[in-house]
PDB file of N, CA and C in Angstrom:
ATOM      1  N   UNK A   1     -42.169   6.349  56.339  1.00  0.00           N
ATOM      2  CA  UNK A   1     -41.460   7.458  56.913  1.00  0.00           C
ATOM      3  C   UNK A   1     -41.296   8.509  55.831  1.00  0.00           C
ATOM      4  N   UNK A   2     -41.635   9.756  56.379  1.00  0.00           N
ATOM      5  CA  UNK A   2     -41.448  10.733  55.751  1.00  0.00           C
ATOM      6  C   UNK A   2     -40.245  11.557  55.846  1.00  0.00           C
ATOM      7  N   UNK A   3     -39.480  11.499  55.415  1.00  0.00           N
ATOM      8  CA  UNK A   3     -38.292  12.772  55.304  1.00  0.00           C
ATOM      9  C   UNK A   3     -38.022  14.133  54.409  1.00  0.00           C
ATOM     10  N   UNK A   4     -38.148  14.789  54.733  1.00  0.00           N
ATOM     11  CA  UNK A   4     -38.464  16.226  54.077  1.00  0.00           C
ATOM     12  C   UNK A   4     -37.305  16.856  53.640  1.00  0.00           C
ATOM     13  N   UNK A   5     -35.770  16.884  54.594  1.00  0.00           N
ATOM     14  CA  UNK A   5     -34.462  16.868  53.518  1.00  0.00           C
ATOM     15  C   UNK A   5     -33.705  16.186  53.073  1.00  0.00           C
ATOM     16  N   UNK A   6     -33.584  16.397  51.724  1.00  0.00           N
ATOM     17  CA  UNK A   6     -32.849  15.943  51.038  1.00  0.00           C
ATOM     18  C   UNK A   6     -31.483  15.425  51.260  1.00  0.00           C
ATOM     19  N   UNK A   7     -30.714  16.152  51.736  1.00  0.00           N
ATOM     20  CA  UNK A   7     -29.651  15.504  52.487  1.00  0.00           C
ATOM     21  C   UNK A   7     -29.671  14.214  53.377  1.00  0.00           C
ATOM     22  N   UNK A   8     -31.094  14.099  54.298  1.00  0.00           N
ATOM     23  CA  UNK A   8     -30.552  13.435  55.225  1.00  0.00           C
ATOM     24  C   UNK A   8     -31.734  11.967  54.678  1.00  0.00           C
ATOM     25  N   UNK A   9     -32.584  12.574  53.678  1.00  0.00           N
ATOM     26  CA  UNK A   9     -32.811  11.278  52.885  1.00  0.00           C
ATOM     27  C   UNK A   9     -31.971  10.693  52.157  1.00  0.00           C
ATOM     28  N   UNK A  10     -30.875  10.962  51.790  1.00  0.00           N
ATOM     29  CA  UNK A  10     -29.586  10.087  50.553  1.00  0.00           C
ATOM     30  C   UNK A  10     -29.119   9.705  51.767  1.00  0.00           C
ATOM     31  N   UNK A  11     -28.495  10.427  52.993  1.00  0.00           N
ATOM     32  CA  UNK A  11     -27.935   9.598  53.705  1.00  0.00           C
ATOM     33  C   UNK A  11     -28.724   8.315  54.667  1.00  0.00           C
ATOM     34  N   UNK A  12     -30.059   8.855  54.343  1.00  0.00           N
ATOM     35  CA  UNK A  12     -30.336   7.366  54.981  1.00  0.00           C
ATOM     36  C   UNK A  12     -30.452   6.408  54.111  1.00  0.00           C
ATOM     37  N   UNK A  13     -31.270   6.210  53.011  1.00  0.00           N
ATOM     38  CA  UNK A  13     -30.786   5.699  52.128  1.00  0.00           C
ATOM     39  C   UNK A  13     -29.252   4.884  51.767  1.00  0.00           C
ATOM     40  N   UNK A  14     -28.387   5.353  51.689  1.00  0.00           N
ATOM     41  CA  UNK A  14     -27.500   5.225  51.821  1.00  0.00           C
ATOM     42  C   UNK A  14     -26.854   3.913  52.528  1.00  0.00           C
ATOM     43  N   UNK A  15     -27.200   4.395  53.875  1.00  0.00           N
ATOM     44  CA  UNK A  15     -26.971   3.538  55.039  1.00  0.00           C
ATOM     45  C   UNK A  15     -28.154   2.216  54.926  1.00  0.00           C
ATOM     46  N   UNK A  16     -29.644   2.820  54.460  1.00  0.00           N
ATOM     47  CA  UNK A  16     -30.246   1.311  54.195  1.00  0.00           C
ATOM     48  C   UNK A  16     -29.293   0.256  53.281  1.00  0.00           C
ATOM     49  N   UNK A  17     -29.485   1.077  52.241  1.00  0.00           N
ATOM     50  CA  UNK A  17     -28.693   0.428  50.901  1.00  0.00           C
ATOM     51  C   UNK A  17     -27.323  -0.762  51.535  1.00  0.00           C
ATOM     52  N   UNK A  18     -26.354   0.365  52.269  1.00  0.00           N
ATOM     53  CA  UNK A  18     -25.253  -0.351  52.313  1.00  0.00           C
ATOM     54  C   UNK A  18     -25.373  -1.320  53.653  1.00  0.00           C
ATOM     55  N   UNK A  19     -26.686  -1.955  54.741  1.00  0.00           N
ATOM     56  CA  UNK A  19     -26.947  -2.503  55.241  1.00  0.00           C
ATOM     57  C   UNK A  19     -27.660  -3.886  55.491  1.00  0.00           C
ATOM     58  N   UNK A  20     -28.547  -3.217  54.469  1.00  0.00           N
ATOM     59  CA  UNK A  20     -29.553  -4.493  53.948  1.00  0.00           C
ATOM     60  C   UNK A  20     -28.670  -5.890  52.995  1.00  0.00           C
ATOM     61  N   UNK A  21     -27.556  -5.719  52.748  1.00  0.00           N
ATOM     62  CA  UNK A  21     -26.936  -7.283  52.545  1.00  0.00           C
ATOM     63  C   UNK A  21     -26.775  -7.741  53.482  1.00  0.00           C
ATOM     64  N   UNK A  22     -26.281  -7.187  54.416  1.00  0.00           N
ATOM     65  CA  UNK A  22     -25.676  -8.285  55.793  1.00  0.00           C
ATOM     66  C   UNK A  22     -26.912  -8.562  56.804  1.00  0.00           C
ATOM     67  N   UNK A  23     -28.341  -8.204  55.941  1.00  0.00           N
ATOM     68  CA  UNK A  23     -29.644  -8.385  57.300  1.00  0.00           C
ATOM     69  C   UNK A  23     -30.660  -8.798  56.434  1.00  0.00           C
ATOM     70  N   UNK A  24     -30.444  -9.179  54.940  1.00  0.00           N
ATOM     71  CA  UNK A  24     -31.546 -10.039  54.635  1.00  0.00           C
ATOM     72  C   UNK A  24     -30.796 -11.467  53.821  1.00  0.00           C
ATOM     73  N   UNK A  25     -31.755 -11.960  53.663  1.00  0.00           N
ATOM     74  CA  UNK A  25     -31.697 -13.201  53.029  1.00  0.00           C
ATOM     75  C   UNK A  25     -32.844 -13.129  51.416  1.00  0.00           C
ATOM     76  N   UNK A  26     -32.135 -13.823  50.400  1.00  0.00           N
ATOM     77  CA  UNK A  26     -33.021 -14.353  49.330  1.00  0.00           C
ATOM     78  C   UNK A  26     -33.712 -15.598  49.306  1.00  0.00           C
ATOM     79  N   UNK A  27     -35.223 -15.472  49.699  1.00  0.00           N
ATOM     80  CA  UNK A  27     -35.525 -17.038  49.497  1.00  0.00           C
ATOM     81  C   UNK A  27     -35.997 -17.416  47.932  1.00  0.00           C
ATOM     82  N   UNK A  28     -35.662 -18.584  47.353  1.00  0.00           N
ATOM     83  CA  UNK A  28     -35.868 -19.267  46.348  1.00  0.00           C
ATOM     84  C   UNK A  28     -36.284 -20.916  46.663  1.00  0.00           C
ATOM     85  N   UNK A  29     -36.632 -21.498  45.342  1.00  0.00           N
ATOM     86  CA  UNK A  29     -37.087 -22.497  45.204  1.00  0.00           C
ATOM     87  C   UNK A  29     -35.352 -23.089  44.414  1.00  0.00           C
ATOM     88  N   UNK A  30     -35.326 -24.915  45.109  1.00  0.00           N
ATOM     89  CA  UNK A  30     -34.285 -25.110  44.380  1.00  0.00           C
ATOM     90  C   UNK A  30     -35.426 -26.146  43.044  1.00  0.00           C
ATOM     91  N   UNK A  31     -34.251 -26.925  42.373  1.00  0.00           N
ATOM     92  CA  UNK A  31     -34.665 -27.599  41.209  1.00  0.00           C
ATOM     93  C   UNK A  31     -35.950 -28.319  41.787  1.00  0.00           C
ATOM     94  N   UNK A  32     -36.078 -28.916  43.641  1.00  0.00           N
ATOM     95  CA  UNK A  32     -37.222 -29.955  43.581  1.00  0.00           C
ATOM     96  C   UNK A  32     -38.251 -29.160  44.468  1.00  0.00           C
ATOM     97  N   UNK A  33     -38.660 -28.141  44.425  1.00  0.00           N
ATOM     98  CA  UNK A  33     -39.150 -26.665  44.923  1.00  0.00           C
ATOM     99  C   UNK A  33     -39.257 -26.785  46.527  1.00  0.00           C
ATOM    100  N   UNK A  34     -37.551 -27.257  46.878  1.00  0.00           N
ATOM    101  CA  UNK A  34     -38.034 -26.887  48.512  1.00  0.00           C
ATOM    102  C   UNK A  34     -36.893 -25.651  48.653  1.00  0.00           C
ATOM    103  N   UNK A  35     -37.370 -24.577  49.645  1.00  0.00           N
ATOM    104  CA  UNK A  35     -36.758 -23.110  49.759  1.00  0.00           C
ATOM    105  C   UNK A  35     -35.072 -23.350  50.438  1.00  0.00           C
ATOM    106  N   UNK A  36     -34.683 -22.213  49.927  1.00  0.00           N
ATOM    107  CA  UNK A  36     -33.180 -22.138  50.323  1.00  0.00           C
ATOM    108  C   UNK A  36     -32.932 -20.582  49.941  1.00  0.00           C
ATOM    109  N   UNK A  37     -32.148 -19.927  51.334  1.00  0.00           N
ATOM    110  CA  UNK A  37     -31.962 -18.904  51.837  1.00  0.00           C
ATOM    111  C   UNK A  37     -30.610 -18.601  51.266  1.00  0.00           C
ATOM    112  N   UNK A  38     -30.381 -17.527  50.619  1.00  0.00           N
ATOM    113  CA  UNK A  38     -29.289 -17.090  49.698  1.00  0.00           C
ATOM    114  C   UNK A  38     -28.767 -15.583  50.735  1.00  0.00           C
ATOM    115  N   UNK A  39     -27.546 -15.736  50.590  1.00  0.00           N
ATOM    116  CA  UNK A  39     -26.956 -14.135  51.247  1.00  0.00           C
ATOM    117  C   UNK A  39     -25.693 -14.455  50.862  1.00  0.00           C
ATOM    118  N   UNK A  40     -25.400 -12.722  50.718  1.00  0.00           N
ATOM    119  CA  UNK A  40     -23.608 -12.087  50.375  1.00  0.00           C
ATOM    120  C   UNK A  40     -23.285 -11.615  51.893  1.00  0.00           C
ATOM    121  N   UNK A  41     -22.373 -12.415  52.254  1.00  0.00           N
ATOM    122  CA  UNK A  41     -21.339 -12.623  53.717  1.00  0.00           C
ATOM    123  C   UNK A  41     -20.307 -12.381  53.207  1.00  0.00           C
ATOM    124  N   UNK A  42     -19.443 -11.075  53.455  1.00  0.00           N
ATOM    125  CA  UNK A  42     -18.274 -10.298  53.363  1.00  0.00           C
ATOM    126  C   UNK A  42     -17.818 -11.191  51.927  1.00  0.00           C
ATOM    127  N   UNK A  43     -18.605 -10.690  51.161  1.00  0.00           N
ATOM    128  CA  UNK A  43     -18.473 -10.631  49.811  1.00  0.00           C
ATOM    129  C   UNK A  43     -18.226 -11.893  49.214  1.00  0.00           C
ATOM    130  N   UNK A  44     -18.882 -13.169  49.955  1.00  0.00           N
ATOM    131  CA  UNK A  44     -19.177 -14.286  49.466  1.00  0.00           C
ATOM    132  C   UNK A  44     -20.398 -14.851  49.315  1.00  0.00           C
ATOM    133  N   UNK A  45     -21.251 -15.382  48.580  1.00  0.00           N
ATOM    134  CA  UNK A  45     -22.176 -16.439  48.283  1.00  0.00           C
ATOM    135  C   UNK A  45     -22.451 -17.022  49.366  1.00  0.00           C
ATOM    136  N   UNK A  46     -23.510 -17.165  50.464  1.00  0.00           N
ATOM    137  CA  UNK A  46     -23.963 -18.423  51.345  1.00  0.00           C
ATOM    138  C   UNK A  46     -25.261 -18.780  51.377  1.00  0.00           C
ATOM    139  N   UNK A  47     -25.696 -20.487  51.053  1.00  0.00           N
ATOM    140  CA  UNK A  47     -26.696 -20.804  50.898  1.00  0.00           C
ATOM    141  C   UNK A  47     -27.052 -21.836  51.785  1.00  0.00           C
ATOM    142  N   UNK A  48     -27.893 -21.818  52.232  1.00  0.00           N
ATOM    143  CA  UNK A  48     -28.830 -22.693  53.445  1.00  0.00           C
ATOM    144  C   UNK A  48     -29.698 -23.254  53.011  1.00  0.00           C
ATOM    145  N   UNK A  49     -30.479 -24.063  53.217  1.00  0.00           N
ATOM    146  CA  UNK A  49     -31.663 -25.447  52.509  1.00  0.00           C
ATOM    147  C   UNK A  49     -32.449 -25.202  53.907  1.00  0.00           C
ATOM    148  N   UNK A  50     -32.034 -24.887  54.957  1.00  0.00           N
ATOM    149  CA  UNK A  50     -33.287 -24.336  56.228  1.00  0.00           C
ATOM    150  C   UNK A  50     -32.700 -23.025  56.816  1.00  0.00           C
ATOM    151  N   UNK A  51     -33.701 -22.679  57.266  1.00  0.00           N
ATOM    152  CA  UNK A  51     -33.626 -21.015  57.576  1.00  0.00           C
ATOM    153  C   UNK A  51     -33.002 -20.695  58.888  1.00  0.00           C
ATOM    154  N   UNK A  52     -32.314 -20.185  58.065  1.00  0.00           N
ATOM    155  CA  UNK A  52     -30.433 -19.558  58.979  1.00  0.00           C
ATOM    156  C   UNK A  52     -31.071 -18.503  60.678  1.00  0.00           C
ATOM    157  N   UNK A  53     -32.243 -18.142  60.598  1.00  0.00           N
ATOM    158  CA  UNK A  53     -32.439 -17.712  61.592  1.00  0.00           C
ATOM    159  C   UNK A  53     -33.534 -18.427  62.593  1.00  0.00           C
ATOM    160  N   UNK A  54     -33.404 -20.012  62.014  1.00  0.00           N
ATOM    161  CA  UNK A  54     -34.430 -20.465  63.113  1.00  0.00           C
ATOM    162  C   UNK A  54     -33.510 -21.783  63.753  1.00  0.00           C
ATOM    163  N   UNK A  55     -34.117 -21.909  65.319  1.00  0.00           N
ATOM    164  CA  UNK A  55     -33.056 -23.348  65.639  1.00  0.00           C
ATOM    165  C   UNK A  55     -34.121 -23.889  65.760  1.00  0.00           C
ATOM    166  N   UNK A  56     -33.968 -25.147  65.980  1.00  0.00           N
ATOM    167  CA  UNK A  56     -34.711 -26.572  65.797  1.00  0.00           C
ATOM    168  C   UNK A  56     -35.640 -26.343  66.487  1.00  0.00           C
ATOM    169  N   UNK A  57     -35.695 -25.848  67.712  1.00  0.00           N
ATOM    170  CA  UNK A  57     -37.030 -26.034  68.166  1.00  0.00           C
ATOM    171  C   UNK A  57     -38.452 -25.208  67.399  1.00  0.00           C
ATOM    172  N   UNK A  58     -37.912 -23.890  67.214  1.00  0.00           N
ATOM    173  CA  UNK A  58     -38.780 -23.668  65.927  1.00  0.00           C
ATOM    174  C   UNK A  58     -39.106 -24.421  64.978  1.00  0.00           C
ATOM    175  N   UNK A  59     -38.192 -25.093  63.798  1.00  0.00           N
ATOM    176  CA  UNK A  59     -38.526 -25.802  63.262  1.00  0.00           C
ATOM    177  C   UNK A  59     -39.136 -27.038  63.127  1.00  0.00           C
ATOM    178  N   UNK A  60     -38.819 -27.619  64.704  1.00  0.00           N
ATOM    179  CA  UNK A  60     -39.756 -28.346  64.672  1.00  0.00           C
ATOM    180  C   UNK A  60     -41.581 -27.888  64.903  1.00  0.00           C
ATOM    181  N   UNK A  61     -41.581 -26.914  65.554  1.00  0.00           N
ATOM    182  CA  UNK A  61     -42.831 -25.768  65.655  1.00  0.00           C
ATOM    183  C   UNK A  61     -43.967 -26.097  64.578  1.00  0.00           C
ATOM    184  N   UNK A  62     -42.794 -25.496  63.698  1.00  0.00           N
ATOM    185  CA  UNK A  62     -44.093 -25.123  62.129  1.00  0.00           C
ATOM    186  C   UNK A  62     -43.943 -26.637  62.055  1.00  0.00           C
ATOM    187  N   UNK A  63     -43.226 -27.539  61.772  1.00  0.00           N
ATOM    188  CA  UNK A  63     -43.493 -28.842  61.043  1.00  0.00           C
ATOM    189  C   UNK A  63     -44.457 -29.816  61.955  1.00  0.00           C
ATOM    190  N   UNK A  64     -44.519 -29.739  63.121  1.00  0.00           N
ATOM    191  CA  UNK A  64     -45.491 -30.037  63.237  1.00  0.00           C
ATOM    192  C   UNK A  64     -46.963 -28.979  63.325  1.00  0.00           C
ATOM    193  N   UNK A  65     -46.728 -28.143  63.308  1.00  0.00           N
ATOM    194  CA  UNK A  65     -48.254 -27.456  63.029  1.00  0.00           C
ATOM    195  C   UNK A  65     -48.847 -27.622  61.422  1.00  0.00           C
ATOM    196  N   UNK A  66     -47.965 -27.950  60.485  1.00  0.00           N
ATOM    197  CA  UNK A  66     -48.308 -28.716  58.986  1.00  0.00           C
ATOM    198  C   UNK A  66     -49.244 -29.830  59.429  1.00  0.00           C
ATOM    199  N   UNK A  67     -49.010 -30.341  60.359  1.00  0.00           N
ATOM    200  CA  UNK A  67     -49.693 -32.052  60.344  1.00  0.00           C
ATOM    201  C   UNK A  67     -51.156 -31.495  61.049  1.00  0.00           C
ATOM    202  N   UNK A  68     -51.523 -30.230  61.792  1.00  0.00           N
ATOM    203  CA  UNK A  68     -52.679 -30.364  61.997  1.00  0.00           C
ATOM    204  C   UNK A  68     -53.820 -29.316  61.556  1.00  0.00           C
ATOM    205  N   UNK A  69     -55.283 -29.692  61.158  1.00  0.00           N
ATOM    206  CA  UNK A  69     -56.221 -29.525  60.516  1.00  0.00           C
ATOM    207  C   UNK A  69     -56.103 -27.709  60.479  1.00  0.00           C
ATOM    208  N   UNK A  70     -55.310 -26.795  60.370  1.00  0.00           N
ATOM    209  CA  UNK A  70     -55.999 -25.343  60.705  1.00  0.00           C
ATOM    210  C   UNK A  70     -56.186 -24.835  59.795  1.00  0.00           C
ATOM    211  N   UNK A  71     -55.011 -25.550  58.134  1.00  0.00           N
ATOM    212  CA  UNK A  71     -55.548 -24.796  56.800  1.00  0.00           C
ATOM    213  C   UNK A  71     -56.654 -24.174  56.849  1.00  0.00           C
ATOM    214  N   UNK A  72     -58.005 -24.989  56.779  1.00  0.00           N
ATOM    215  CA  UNK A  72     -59.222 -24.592  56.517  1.00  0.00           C
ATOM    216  C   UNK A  72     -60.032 -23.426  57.472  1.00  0.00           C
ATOM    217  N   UNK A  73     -59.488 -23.285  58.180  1.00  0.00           N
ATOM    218  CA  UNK A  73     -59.809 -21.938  59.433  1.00  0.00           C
ATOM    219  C   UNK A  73     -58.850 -21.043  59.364  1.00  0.00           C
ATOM    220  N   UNK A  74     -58.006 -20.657  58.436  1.00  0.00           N
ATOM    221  CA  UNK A  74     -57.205 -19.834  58.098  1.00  0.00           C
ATOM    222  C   UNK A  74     -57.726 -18.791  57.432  1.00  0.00           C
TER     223      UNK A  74
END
């Protein structure tokens, strides 16, 4: 996106800036490299070991699509 004034680029900006904590997540590796989802929730620390925006039936989804052959046709 292109924005051409200045004004109303700081204010969007702005509004990204002061939005994007409460709508993303940090993924990391813990000590035995399986991922965990990090976020600041009204100015606290919250960490998840599975991903805060999927319910089980998703997860079960991808885990079983791990078990079959498509790596190699990827």
């Amino acid at each position: 996106m292109i924005i051409e004034s200045l004004e109303l680029a700081r204010l969007s900006e702005d509004r990204i800036d002061e939005a994007l904590p409460r709508a993303t997540y940090e993924v990391t590796l813990d000590d035995k490299g399986r991922l965990r989802w990090t976020a600041q929730r009204n100015g606290e620390q919250e960490i998840w070991t599975k991903d805060p925006e999927a319910g089980f039936w998703t997860r079960f989804d991808v885990s079983f699509m791990r078990i079959l052959p498509f790596r190699g046709q990827l």
